[in-house]
N, C-alpha and C. Protein backbone atom coordinates (compact mmCIF):
# COMPACT_ATOMS: atom_id res chain seq x y z
N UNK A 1 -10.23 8.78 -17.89
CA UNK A 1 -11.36 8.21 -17.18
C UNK A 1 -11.73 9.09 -16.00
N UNK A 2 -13.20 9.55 -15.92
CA UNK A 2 -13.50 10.31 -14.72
C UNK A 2 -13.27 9.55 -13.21
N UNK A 3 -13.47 10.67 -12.03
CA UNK A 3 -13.55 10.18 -11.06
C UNK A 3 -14.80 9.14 -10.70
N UNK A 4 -14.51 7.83 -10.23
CA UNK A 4 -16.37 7.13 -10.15
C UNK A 4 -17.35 7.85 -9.50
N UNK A 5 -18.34 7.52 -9.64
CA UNK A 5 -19.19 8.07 -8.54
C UNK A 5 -18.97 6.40 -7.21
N UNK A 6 -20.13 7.17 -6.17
CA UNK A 6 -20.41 5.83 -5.25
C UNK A 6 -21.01 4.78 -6.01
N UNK A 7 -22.19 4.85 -6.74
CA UNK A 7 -22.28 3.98 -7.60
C UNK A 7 -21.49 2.95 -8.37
N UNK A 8 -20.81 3.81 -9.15
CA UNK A 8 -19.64 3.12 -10.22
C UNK A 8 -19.09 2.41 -9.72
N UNK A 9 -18.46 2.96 -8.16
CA UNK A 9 -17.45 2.33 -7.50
C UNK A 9 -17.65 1.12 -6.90
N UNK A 10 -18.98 0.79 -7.10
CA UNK A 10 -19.23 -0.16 -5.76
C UNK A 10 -19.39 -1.54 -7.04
N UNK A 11 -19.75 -1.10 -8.00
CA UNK A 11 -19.81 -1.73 -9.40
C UNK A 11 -18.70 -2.51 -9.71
N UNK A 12 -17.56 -1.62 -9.68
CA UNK A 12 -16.49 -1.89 -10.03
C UNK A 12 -15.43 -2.59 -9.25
N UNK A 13 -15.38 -2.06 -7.55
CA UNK A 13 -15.12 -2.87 -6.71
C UNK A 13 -15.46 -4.27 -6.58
N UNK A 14 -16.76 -4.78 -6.78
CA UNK A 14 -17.15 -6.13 -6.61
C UNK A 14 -16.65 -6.56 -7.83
N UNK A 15 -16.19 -6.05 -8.47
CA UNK A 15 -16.39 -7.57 -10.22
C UNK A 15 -14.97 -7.10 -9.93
N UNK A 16 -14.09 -6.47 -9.55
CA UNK A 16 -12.60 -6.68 -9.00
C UNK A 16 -11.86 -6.91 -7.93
N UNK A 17 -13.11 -7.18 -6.92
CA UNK A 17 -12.41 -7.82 -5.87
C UNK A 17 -11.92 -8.97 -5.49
N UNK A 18 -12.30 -9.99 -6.26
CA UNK A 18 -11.84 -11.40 -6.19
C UNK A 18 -10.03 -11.40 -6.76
N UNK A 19 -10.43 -10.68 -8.45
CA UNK A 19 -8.84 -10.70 -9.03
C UNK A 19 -7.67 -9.92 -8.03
N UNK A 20 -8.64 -8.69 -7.91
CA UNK A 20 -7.38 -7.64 -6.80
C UNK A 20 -6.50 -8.51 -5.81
N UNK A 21 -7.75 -9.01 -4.61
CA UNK A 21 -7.29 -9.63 -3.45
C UNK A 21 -6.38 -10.79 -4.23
N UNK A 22 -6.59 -11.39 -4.91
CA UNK A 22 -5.95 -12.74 -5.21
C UNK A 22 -4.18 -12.24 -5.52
N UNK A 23 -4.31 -11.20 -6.59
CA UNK A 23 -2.69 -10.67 -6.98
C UNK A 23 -2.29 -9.63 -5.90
N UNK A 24 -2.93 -9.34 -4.86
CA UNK A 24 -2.63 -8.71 -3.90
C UNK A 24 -1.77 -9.36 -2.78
N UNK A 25 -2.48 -10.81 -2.38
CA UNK A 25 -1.91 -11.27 -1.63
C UNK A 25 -0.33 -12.01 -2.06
N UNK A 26 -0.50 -12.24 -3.40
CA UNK A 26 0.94 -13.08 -4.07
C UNK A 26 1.70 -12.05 -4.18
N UNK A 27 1.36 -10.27 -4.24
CA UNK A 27 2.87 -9.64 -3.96
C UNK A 27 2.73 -9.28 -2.30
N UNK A 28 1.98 -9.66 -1.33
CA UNK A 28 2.17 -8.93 -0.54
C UNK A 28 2.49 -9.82 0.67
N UNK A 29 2.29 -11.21 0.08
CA UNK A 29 2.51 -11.95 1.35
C UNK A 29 3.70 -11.79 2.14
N UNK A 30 3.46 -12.23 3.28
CA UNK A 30 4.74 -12.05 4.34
C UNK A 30 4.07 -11.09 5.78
N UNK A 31 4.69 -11.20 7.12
CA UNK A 31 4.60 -10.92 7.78
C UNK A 31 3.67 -9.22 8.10
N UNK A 32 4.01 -7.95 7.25
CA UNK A 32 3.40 -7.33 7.08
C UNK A 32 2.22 -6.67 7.04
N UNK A 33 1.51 -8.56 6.29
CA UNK A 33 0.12 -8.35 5.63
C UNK A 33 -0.33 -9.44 6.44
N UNK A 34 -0.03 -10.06 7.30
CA UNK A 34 -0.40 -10.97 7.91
C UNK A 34 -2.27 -10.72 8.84
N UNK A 35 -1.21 -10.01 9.17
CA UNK A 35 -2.91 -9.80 10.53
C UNK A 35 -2.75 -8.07 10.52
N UNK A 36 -3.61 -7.72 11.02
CA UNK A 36 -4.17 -6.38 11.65
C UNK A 36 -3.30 -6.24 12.99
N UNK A 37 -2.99 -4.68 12.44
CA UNK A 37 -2.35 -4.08 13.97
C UNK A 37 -3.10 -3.64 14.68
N UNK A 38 -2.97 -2.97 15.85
CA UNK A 38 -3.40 -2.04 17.03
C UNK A 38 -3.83 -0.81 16.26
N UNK A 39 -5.52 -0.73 16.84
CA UNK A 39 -5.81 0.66 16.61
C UNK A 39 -4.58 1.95 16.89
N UNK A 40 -4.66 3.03 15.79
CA UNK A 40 -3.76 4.69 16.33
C UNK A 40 -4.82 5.34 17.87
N UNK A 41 -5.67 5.35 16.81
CA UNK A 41 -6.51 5.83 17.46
C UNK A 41 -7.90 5.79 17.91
N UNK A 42 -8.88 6.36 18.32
CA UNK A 42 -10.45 6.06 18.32
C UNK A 42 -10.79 6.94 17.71
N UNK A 43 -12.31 6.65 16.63
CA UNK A 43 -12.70 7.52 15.93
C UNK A 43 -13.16 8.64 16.87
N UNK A 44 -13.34 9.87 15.96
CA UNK A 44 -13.72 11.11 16.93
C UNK A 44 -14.79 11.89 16.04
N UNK A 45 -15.49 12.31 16.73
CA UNK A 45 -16.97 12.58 16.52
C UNK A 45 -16.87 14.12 15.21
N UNK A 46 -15.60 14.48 15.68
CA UNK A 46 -15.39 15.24 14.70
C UNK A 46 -14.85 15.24 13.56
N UNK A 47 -13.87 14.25 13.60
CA UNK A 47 -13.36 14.04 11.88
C UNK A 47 -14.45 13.84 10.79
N UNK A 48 -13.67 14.03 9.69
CA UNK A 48 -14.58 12.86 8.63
C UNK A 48 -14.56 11.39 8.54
N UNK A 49 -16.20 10.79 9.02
CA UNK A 49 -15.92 9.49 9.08
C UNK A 49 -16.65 8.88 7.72
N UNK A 50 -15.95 8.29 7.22
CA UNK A 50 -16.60 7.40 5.74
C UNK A 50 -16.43 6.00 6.10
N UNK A 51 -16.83 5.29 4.90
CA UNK A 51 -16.95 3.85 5.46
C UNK A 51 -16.61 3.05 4.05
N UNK A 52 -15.88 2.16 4.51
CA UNK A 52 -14.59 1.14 3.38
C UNK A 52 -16.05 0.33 2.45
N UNK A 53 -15.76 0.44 1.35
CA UNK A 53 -16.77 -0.62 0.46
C UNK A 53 -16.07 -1.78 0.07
N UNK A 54 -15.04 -2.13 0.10
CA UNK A 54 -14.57 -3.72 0.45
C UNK A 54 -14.34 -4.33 1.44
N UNK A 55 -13.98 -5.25 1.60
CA UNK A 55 -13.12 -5.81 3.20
C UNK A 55 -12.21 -5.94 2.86
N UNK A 56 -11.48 -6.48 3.88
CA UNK A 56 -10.29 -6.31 3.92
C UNK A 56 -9.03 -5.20 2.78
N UNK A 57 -9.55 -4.32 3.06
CA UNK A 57 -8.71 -2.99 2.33
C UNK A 57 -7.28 -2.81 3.23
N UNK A 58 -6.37 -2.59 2.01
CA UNK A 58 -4.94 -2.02 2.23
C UNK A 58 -4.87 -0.66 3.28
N UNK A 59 -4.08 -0.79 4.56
CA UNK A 59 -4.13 1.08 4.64
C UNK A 59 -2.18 0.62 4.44
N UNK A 60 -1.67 1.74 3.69
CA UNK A 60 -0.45 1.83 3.23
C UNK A 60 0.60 3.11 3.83
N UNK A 61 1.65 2.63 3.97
CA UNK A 61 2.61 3.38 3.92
C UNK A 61 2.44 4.95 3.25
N UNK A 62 2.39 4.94 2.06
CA UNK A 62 2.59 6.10 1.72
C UNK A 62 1.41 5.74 0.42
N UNK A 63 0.97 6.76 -0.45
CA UNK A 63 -0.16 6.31 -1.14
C UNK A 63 0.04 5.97 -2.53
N UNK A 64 0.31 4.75 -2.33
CA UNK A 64 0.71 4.32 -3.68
C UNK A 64 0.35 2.29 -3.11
N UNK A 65 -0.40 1.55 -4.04
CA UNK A 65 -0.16 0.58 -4.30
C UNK A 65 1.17 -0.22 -3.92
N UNK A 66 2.24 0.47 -4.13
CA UNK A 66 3.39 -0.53 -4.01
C UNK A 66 3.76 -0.13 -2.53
N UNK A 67 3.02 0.63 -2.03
CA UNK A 67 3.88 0.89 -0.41
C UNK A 67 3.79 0.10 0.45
N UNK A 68 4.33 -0.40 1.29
CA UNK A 68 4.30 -1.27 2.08
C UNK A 68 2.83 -1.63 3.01
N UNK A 69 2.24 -2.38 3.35
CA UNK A 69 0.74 -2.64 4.42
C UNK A 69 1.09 -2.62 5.32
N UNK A 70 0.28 -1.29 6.39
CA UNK A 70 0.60 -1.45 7.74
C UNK A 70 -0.16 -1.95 8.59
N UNK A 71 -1.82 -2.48 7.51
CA UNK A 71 -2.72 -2.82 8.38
C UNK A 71 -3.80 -3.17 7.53
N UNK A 72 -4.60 -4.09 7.89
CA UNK A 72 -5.70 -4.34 7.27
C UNK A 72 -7.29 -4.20 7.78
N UNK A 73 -7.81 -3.49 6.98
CA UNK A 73 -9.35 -3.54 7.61
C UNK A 73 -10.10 -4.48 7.35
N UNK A 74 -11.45 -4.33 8.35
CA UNK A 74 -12.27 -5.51 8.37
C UNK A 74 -13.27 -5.37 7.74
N UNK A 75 -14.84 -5.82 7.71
CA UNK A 75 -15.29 -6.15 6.59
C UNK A 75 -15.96 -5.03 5.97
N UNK A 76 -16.55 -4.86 4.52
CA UNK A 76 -16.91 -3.89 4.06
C UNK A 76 -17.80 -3.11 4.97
N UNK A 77 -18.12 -1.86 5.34
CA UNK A 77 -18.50 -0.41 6.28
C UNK A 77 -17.35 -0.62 7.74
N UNK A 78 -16.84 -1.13 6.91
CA UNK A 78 -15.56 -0.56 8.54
C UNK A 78 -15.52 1.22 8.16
N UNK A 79 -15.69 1.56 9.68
CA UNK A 79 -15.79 3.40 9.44
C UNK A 79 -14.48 3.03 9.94
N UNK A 80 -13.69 4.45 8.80
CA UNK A 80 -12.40 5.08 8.95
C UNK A 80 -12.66 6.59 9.53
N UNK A 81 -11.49 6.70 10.10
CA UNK A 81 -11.72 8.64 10.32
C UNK A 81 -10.41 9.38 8.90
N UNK A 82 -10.95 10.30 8.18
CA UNK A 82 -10.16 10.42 7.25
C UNK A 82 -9.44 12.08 7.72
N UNK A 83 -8.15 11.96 7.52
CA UNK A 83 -7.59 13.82 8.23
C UNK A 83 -7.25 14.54 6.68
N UNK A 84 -6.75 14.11 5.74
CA UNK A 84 -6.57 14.83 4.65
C UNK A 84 -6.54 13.92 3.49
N UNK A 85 -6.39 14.37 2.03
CA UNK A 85 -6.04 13.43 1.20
C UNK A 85 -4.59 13.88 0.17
N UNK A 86 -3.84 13.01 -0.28
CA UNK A 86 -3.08 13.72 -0.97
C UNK A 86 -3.42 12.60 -2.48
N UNK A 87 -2.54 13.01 -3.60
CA UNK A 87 -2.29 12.17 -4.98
C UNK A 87 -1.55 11.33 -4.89
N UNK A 88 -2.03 10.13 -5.77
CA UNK A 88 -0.66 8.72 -5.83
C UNK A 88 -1.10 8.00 -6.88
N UNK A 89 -0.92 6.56 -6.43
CA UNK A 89 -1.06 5.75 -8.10
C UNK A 89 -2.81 5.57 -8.25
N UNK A 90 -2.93 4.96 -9.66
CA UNK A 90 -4.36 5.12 -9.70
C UNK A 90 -4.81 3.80 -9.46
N UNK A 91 -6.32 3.83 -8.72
CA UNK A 91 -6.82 2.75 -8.77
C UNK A 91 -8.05 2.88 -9.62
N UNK A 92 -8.19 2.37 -10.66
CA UNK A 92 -9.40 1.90 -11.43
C UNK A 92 -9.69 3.93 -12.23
N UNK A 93 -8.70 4.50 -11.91
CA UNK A 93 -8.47 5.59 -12.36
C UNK A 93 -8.54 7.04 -11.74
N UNK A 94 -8.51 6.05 -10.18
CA UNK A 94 -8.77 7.48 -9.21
C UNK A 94 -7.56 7.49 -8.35
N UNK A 95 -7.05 8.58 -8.54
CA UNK A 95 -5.53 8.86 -8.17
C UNK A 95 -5.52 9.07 -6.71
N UNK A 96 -6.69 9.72 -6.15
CA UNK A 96 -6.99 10.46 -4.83
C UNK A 96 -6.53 9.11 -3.69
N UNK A 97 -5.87 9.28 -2.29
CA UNK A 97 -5.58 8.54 -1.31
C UNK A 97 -5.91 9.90 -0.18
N UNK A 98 -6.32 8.84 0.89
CA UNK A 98 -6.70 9.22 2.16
C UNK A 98 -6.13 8.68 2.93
N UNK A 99 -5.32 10.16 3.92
CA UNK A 99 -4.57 9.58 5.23
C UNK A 99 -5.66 9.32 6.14
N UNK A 100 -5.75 8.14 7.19
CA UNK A 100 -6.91 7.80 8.23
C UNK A 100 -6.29 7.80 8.98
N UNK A 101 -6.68 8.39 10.39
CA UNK A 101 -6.39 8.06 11.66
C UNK A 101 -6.68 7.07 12.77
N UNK A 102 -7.80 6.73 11.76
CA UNK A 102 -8.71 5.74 13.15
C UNK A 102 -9.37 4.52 11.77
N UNK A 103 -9.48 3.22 12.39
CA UNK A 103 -9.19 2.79 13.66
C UNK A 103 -7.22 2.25 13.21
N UNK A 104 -6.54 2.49 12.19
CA UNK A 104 -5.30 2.59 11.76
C UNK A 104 -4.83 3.91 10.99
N UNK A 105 -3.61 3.97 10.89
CA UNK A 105 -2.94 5.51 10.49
C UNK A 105 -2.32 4.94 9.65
N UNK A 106 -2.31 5.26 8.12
CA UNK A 106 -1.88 5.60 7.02
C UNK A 106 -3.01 6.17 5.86
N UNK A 107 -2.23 5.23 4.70
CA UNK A 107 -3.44 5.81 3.22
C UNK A 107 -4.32 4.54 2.54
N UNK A 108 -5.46 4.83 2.41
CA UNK A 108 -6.49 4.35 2.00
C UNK A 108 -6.52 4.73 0.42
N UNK A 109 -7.00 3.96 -0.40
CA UNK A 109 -7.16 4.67 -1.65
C UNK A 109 -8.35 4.78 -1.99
N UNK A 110 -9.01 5.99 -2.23
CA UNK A 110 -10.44 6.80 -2.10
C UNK A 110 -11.02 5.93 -2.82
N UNK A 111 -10.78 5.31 -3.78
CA UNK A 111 -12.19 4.64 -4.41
C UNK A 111 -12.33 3.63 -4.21
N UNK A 112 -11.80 3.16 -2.68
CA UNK A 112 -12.69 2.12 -1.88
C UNK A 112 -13.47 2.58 -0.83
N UNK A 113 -13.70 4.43 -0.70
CA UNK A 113 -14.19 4.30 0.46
C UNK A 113 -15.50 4.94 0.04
N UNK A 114 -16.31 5.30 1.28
CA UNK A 114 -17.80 6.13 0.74
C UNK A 114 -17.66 8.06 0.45
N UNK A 115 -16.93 8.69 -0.05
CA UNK A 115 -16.70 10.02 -0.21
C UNK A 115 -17.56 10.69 -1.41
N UNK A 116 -18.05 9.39 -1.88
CA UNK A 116 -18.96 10.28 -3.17
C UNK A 116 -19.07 10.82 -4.63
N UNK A 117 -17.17 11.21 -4.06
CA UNK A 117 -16.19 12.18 -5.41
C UNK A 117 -14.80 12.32 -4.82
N UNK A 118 -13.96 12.49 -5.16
CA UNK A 118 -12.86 12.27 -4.73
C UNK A 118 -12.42 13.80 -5.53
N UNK A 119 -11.21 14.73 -4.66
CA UNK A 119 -11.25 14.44 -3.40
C UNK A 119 -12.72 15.11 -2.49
N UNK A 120 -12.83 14.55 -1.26
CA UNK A 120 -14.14 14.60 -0.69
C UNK A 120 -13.95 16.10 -0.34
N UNK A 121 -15.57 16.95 -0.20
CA UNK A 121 -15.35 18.21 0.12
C UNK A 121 -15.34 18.39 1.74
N UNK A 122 -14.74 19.29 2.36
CA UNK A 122 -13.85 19.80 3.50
C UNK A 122 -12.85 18.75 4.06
N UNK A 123 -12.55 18.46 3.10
CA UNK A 123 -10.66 17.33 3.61
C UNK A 123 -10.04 18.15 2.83
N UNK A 124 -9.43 18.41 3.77
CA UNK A 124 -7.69 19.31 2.88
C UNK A 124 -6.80 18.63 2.52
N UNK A 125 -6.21 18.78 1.68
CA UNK A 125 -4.50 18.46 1.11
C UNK A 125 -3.79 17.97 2.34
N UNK A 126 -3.26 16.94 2.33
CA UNK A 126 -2.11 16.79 2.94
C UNK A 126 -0.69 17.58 2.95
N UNK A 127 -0.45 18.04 2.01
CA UNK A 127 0.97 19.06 1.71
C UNK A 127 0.06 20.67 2.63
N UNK A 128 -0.54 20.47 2.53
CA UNK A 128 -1.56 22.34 2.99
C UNK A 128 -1.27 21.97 4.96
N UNK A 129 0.10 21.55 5.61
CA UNK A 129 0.05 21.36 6.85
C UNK A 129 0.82 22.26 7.17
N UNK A 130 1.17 22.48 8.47
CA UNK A 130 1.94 23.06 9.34
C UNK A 130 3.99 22.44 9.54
N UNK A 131 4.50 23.13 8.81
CA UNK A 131 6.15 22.71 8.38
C UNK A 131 6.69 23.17 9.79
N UNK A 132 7.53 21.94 10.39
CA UNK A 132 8.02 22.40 11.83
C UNK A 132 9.60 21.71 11.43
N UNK A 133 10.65 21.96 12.40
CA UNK A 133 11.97 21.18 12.27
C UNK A 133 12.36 20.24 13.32
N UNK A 134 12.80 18.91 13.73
CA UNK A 134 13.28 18.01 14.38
C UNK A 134 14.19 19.11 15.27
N UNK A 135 14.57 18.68 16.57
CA UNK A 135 15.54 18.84 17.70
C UNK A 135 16.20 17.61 17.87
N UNK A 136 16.18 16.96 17.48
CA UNK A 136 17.49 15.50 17.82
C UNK A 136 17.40 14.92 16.12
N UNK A 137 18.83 14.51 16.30
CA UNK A 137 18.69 13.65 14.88
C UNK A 137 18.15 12.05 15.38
N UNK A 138 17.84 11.78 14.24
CA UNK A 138 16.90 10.32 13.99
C UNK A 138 15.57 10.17 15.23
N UNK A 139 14.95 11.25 15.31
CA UNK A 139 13.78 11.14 15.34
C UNK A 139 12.90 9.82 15.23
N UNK A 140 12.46 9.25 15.82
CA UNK A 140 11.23 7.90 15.60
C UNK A 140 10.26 8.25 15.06
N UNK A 141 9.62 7.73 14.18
CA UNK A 141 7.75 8.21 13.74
C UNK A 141 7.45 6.66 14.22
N UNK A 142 6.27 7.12 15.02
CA UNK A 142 5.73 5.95 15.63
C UNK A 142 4.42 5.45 15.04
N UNK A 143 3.51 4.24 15.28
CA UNK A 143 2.61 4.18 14.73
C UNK A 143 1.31 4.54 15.70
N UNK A 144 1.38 5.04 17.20
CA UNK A 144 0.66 5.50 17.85
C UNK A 144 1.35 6.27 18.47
N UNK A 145 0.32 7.59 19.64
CA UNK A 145 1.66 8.48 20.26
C UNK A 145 2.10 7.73 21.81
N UNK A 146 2.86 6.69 21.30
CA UNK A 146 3.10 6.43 22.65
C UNK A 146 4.80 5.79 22.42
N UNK A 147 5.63 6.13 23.03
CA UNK A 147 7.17 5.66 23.08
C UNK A 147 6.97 3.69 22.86
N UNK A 148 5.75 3.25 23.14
CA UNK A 148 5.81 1.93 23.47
C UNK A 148 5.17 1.21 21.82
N UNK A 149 4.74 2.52 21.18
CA UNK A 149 4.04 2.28 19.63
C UNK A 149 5.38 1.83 18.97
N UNK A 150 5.48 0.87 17.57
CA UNK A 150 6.58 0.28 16.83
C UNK A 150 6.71 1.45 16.24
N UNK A 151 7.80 1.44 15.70
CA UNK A 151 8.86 2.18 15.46
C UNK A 151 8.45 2.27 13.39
N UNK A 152 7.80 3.20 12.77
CA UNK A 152 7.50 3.31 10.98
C UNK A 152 8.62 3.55 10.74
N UNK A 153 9.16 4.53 11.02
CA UNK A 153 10.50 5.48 9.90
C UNK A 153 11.64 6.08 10.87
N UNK A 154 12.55 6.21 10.74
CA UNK A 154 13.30 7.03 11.67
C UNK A 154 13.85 8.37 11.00
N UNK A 155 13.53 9.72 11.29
CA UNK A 155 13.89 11.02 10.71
C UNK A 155 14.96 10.94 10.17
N UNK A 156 15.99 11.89 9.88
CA UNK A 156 17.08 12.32 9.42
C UNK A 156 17.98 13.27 10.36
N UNK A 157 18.83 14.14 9.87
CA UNK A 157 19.71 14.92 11.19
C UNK A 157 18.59 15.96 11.85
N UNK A 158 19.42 16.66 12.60
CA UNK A 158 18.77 17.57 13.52
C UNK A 158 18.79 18.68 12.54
N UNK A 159 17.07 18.97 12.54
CA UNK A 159 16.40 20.23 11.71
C UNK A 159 15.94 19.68 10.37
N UNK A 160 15.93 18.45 10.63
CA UNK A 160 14.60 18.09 9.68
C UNK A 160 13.63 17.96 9.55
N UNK A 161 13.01 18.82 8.51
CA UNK A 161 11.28 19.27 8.14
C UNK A 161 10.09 18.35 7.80
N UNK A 162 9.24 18.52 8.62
CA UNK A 162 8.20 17.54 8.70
C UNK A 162 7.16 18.54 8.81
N UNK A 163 6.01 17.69 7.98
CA UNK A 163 4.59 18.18 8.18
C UNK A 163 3.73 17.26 9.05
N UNK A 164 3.01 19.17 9.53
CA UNK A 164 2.56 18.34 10.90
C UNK A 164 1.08 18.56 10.69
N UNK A 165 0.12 17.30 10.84
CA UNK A 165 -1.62 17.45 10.38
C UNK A 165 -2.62 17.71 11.76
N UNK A 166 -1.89 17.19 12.30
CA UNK A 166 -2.96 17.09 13.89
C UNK A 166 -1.97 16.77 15.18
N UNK A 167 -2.92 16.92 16.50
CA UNK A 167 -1.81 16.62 17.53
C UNK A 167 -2.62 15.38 18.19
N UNK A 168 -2.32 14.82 18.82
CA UNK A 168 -2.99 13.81 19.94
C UNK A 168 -2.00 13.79 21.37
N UNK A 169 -2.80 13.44 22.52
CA UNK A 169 -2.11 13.37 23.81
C UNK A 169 -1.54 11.83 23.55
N UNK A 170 -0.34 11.75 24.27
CA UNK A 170 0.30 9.90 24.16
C UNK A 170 0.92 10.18 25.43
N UNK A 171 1.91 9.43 25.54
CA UNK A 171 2.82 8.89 26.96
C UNK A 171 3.82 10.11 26.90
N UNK A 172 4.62 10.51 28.17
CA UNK A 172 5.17 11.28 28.59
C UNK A 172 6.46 11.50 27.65
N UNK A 173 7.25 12.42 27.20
CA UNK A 173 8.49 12.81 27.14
C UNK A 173 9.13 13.97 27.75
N UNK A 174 9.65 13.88 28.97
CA UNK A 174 10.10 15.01 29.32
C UNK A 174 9.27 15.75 29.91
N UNK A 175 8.32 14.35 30.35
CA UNK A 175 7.08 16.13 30.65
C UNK A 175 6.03 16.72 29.84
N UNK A 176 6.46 16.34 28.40
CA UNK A 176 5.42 16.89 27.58
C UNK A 176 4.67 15.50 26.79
N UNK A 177 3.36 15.77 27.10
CA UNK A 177 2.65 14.32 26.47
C UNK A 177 1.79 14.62 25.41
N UNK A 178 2.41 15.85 24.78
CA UNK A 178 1.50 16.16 23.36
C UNK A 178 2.25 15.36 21.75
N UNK A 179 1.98 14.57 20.79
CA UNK A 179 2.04 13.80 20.05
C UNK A 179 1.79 14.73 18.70
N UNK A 180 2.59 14.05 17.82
CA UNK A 180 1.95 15.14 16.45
C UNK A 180 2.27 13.91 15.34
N UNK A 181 1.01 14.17 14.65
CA UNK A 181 0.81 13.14 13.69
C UNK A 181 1.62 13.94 11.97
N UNK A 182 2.20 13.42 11.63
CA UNK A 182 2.94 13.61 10.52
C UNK A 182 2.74 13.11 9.03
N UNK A 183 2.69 13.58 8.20
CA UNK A 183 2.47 13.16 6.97
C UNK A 183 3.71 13.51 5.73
N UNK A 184 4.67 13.82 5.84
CA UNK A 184 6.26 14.31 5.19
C UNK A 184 6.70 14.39 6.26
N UNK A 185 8.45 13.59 6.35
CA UNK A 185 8.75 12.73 5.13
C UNK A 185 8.48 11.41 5.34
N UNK A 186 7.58 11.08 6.41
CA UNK A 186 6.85 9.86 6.44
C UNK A 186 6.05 10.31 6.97
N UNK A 187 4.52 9.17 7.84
CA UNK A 187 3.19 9.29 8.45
C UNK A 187 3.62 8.61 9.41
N UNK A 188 3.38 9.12 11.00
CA UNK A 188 3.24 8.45 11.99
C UNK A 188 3.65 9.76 12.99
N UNK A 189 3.23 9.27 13.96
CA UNK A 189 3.32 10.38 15.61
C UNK A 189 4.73 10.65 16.08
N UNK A 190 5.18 11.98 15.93
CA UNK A 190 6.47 11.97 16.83
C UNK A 190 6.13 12.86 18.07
N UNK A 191 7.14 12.31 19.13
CA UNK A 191 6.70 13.70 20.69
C UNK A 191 6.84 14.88 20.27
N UNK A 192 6.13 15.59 20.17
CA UNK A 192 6.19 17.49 20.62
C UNK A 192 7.45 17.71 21.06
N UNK A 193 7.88 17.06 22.06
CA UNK A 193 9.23 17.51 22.83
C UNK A 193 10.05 17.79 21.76
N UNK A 194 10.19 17.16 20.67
CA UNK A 194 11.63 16.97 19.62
C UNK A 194 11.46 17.75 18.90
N UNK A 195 10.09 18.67 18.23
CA UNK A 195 9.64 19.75 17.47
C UNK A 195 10.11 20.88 17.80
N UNK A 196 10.21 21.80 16.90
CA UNK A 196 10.72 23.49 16.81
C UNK A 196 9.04 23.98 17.08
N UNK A 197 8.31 23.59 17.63
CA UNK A 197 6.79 24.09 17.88
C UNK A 197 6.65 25.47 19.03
N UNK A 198 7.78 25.14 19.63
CA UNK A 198 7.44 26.55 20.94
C UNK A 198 6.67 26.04 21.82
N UNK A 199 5.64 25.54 21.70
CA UNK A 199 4.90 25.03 22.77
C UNK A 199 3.76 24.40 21.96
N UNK A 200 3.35 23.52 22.90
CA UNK A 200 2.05 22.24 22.69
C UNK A 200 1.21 21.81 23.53
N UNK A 201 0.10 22.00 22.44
CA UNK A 201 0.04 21.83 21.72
C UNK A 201 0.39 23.22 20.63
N UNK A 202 1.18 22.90 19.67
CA UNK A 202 0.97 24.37 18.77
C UNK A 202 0.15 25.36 18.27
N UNK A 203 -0.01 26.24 18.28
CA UNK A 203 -0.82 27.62 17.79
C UNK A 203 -1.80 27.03 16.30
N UNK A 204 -3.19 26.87 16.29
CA UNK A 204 -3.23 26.97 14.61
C UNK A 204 -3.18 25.15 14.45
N UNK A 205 -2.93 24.03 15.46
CA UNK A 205 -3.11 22.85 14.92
C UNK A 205 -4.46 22.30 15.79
N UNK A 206 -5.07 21.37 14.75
CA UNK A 206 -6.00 20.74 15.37
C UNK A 206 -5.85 19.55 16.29
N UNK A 207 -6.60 18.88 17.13
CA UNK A 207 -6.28 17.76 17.64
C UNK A 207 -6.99 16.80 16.62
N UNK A 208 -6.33 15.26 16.80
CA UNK A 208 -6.41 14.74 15.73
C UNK A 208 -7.95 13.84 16.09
């Protein structure tokens, strides 16, 4: 099955949004999926901003259907800011997911949003990032850059490899208040301070 167009999609979205949401909520109920978290971030004039063609859309853990909900959007044209896309499970036969930064940070699955074609042109790969190594073991990935953001994933030992997509300013560590948004081996902001970066913001990364 091809990628939809916007058309198709919007076709196909409505005559499946009643069944989706309904078997959505019976595996997903529980605290999780409850309510909407705290914006990551604010949209920025420079990302790619597209806009959700359902309401209340999944943004997920990692991009797949079964990943956990870290947040829910509001009603259909909620603008997302999108930073890259990578592959996962299919929805309605479109494999493509989008990491968003704004107004929540995880993955969207492209053929709920407005991109046209999947994947959208000038969004890069998620794997196509900048590979840096941890300085402390168990690292936090946060869900904003701030020490006071909940706690997504906790790293592994000291000198473990993470990809890094963008930076953002957050709350102090040490002095250094530069933030780096991550996408391997989870998604969420760790301090600069704990990175093998040399300095930060790093050479060659964008702000997010």
């Amino acid at each position: 099955m091809g990628r939809p167009t916007g058309i198709k999609r919007l076709a196909l979205a409505a005559a499946g949004a009643p069944l989706a949401a309904a078997l959505t909520m019976v595996m997903l109920a529980g605290p999780a999926a409850a309510a909407p978290q705290p914006a990551a971030l604010e949209l920025q004039a420079s990302s790619h901003v597209y806009s959700t063609l359902i309401a209340g859309l999944h943004v997920r853990k990692t991009p797949t259907t079964a990943a956990p909900v870290l947040a829910i959007l509001g009603p259909a044209g909620t603008k997302v800011s999108v930073d890259c896309w990578a592959r996962g499970s299919s929805v309605f036969g479109d494999r493509i997911w989008y990491l968003i930064t704004a107004p929540h940070t995880g993955f969207v699955a492209g053929f709920y949003l407005s991109t046209g074609r999947d994947p959208a042109a000038g969004i890069p790969s998620c794997t196509a990032g900048h590979v840096f190594e941890t300085l402390i073991a168990r690292l936090h990935v946060r869900r904003a850059p701030t020490t006071a953001a909940p706690v997504l994933a906790v790293l592994g030992p000291f000198g473990t490899k993470v990809t890094v997509k963008c930076w953002a300013p957050g709350s102090s560590v040490f002095g250094d208040k530069i933030w780096y948004l991550i996408v391997t081996p989870h998604t969420g902001f760790v301090a600069g301070f704990y990175l093998s970066t040399g300095r930060d913001p790093a050479a060659g990364i964008q702000r997010c």
